[in-house]
C-alpha atoms as a PDB file:
ATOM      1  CA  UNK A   1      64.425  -6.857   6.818  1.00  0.00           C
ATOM      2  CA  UNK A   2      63.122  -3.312   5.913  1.00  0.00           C
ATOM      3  CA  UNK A   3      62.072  -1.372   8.595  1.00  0.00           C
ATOM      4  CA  UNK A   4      58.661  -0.752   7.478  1.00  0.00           C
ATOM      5  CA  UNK A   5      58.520  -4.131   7.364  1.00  0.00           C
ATOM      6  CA  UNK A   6      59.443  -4.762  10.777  1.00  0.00           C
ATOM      7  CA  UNK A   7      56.399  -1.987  11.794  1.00  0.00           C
ATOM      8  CA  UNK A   8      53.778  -4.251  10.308  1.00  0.00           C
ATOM      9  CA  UNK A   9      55.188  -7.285  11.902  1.00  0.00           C
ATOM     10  CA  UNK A  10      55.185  -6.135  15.330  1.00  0.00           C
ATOM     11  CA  UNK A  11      51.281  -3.577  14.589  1.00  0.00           C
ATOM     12  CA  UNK A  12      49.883  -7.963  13.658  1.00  0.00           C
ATOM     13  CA  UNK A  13      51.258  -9.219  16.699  1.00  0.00           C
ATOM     14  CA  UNK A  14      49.937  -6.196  18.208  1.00  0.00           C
ATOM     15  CA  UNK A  15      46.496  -7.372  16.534  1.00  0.00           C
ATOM     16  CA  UNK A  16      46.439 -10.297  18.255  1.00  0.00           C
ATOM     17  CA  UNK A  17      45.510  -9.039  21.444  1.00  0.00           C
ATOM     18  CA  UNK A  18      41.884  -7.722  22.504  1.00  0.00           C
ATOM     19  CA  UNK A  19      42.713  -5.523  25.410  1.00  0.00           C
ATOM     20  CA  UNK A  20      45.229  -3.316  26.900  1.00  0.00           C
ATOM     21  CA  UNK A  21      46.275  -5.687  29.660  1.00  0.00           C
ATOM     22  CA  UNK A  22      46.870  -8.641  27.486  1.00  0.00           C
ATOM     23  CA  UNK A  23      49.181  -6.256  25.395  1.00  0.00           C
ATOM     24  CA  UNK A  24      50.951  -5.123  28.967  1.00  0.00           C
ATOM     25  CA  UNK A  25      51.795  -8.480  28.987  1.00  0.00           C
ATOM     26  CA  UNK A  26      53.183  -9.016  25.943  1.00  0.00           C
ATOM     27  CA  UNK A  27      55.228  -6.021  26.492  1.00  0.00           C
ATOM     28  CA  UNK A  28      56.714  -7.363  29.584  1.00  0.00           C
ATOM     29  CA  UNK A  29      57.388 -10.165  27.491  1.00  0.00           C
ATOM     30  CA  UNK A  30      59.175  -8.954  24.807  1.00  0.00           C
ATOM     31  CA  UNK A  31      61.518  -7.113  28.012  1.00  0.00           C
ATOM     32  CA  UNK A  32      63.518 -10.589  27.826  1.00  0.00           C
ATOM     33  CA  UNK A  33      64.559 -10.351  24.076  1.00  0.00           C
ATOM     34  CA  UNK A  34      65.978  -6.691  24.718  1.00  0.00           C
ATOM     35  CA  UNK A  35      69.883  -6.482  24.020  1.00  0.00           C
ATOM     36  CA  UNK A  36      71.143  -5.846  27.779  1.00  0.00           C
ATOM     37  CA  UNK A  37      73.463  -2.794  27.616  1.00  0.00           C
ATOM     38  CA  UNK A  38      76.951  -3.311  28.815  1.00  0.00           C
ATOM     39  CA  UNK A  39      77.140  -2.521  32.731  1.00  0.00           C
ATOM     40  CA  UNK A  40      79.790  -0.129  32.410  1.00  0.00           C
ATOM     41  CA  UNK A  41      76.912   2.184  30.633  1.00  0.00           C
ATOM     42  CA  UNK A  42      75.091   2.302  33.311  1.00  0.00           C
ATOM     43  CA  UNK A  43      76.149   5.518  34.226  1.00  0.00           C
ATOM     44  CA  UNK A  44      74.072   8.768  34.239  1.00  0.00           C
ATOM     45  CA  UNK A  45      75.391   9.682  31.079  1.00  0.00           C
ATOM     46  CA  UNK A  46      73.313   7.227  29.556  1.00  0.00           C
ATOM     47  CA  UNK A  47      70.224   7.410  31.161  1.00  0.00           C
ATOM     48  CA  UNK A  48      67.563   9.053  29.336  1.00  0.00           C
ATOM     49  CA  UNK A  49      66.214  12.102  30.199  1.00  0.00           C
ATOM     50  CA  UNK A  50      62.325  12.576  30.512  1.00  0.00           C
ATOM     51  CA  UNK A  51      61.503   9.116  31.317  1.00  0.00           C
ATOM     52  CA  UNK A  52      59.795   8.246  34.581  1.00  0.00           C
ATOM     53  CA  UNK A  53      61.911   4.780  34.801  1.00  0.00           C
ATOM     54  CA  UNK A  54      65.266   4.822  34.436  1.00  0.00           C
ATOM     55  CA  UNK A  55      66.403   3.973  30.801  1.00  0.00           C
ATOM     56  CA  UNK A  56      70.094   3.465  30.002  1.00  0.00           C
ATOM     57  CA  UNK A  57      70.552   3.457  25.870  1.00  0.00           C
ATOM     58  CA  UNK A  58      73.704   3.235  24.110  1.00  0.00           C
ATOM     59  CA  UNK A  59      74.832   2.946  20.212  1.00  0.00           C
ATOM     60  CA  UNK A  60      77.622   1.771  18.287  1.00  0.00           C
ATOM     61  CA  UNK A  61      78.296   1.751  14.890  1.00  0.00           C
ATOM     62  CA  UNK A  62      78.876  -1.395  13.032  1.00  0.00           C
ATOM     63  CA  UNK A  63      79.163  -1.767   9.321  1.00  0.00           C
ATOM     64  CA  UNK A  64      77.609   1.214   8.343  1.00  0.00           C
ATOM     65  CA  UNK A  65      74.754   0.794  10.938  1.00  0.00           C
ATOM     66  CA  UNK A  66      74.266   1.525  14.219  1.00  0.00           C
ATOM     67  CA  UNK A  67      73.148  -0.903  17.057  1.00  0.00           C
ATOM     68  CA  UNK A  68      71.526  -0.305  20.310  1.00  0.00           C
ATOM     69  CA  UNK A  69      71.617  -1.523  23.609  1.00  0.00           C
ATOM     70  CA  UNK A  70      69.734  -0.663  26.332  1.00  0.00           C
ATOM     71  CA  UNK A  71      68.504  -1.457  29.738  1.00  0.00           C
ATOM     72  CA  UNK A  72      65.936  -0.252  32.183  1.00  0.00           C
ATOM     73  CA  UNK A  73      64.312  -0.675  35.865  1.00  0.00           C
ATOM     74  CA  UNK A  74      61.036  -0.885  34.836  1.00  0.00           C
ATOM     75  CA  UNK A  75      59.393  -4.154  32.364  1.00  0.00           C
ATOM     76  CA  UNK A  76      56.600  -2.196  30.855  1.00  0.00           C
ATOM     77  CA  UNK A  77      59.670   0.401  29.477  1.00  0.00           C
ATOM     78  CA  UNK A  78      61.945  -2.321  28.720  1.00  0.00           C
ATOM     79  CA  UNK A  79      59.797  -3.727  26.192  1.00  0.00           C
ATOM     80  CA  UNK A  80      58.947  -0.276  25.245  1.00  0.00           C
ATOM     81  CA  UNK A  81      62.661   0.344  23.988  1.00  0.00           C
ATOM     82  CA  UNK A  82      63.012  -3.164  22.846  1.00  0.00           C
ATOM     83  CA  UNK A  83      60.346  -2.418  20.387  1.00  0.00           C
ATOM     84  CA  UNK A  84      62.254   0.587  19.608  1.00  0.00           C
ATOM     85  CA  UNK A  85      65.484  -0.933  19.093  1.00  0.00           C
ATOM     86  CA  UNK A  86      63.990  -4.042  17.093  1.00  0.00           C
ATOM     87  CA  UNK A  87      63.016  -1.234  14.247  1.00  0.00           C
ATOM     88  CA  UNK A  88      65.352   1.097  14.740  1.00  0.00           C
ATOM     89  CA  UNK A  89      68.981  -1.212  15.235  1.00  0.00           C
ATOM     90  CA  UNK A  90      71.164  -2.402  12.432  1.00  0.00           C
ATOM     91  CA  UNK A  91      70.050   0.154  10.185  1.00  0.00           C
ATOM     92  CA  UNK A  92      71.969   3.198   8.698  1.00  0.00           C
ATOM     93  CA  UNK A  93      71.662   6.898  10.081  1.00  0.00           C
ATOM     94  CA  UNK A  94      69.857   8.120   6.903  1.00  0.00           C
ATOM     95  CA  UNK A  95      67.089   5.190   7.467  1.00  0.00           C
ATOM     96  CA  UNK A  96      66.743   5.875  11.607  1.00  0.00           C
ATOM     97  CA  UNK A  97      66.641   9.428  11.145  1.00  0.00           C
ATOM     98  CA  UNK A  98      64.281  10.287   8.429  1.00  0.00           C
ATOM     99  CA  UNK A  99      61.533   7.156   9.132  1.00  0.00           C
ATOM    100  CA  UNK A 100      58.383   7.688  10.545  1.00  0.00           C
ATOM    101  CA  UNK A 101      57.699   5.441  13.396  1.00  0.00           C
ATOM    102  CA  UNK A 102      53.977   4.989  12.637  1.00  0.00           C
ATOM    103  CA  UNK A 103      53.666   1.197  14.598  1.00  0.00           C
ATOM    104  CA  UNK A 104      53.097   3.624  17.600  1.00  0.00           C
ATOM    105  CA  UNK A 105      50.113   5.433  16.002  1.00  0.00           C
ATOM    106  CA  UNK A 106      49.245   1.790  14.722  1.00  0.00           C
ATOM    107  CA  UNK A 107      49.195  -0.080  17.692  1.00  0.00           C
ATOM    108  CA  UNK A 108      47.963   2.588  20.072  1.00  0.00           C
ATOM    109  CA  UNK A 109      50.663   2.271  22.094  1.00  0.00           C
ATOM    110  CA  UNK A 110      51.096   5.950  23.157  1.00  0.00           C
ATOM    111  CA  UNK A 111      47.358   6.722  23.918  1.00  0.00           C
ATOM    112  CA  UNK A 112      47.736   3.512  26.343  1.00  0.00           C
ATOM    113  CA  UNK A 113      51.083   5.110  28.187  1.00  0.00           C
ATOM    114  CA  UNK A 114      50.631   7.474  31.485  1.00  0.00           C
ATOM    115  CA  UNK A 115      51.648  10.949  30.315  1.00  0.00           C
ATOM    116  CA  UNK A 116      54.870  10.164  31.761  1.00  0.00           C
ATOM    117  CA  UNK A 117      55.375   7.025  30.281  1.00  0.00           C
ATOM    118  CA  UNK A 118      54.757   8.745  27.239  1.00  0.00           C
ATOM    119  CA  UNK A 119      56.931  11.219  27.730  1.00  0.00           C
ATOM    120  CA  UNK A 120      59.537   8.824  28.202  1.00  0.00           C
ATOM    121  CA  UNK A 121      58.583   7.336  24.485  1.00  0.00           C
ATOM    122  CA  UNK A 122      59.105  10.453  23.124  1.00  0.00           C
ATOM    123  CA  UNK A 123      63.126  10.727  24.782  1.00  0.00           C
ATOM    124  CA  UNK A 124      63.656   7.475  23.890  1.00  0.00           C
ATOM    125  CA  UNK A 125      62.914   7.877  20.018  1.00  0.00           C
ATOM    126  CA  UNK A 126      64.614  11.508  20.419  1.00  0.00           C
ATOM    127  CA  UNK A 127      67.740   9.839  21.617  1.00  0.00           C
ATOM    128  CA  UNK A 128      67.745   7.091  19.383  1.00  0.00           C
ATOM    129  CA  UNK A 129      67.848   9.412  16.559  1.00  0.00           C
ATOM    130  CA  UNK A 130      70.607  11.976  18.037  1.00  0.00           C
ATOM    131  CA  UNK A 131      73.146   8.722  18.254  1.00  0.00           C
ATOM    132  CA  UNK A 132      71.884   8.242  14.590  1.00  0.00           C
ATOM    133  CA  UNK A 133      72.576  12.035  13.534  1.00  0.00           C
ATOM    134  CA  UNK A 134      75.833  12.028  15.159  1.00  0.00           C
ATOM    135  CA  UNK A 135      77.078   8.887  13.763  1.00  0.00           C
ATOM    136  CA  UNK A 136      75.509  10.208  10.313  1.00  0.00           C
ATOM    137  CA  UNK A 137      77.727  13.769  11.155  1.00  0.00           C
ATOM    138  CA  UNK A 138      80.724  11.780  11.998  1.00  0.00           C
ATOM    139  CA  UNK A 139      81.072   9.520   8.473  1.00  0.00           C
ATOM    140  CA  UNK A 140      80.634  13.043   6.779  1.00  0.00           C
ATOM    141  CA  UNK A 141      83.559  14.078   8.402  1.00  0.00           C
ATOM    142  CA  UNK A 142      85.022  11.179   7.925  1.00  0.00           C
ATOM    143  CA  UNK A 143      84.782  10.980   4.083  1.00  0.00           C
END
């Protein structure tokens, strides 16, 4: 599914809800679906920087795309970064890198975060789209 797509799927179910709290929820729901990483990435060398939770995020390539997994301690950021990763895995570098994320905007989620919280958004996108640059930089080099 195109990733645009994806935005305007997750901004309706966004839609659904009235208030803030009913979409804290549905965040903490969506925490479940999140691809766990692999334990033996749970090391500080995947942890996110800037985030007030702890966030572990890891990529791999795979066909030509790249896929993350990721984990954290806190629900409202784990279904923050499964969000992330439902739009931004299985799709090539180019695609990752040069999209613009507007869902955020769309759904108000970053007005609704604690500064920190919000910080954290930002390092999670920011990291999500170094792995993408550097897989991008390694099949140049590779080709």
């Amino acid at each position: 599914m195109d990733i645009n797509l994806v935005q305007d799927q997750i901004i309706e179910e966004f839609e659904i809800f009235d208030d803030w709290m009913d979409k804290y929820n549905y965040l903490i729901d969506l925490s479940r679906s999140l691809p766990i990483i692999d334990e033996k990435y749970k090391k500080p060398e995947f942890l996110i920087e800037g985030c007030q939770s702890r966030v572990w995020l890891m990529a791999d390539m795979e066909n030509g795309t790249v896929v993350y997994t990721a984990d954290s301690d806190a629900v409202i950021t784990k279904g923050i970064i499964s969000l992330l990763i439902r739009v931004m895995s299985g799709r090539q570098p180019e695609e990752i890198i040069n999209n613009d994320l507007y869902f955020i905007d769309k759904i108000g989620l970053k007005e609704n975060l604690s500064p920190t919280r919000s910080n954290g958004l930002v390092s999670m996108i920011k990291q999500m789209k170094l792995y993408a640059l550097a897989y991008q930089a390694k099949a140049k080099k590779n080709n």
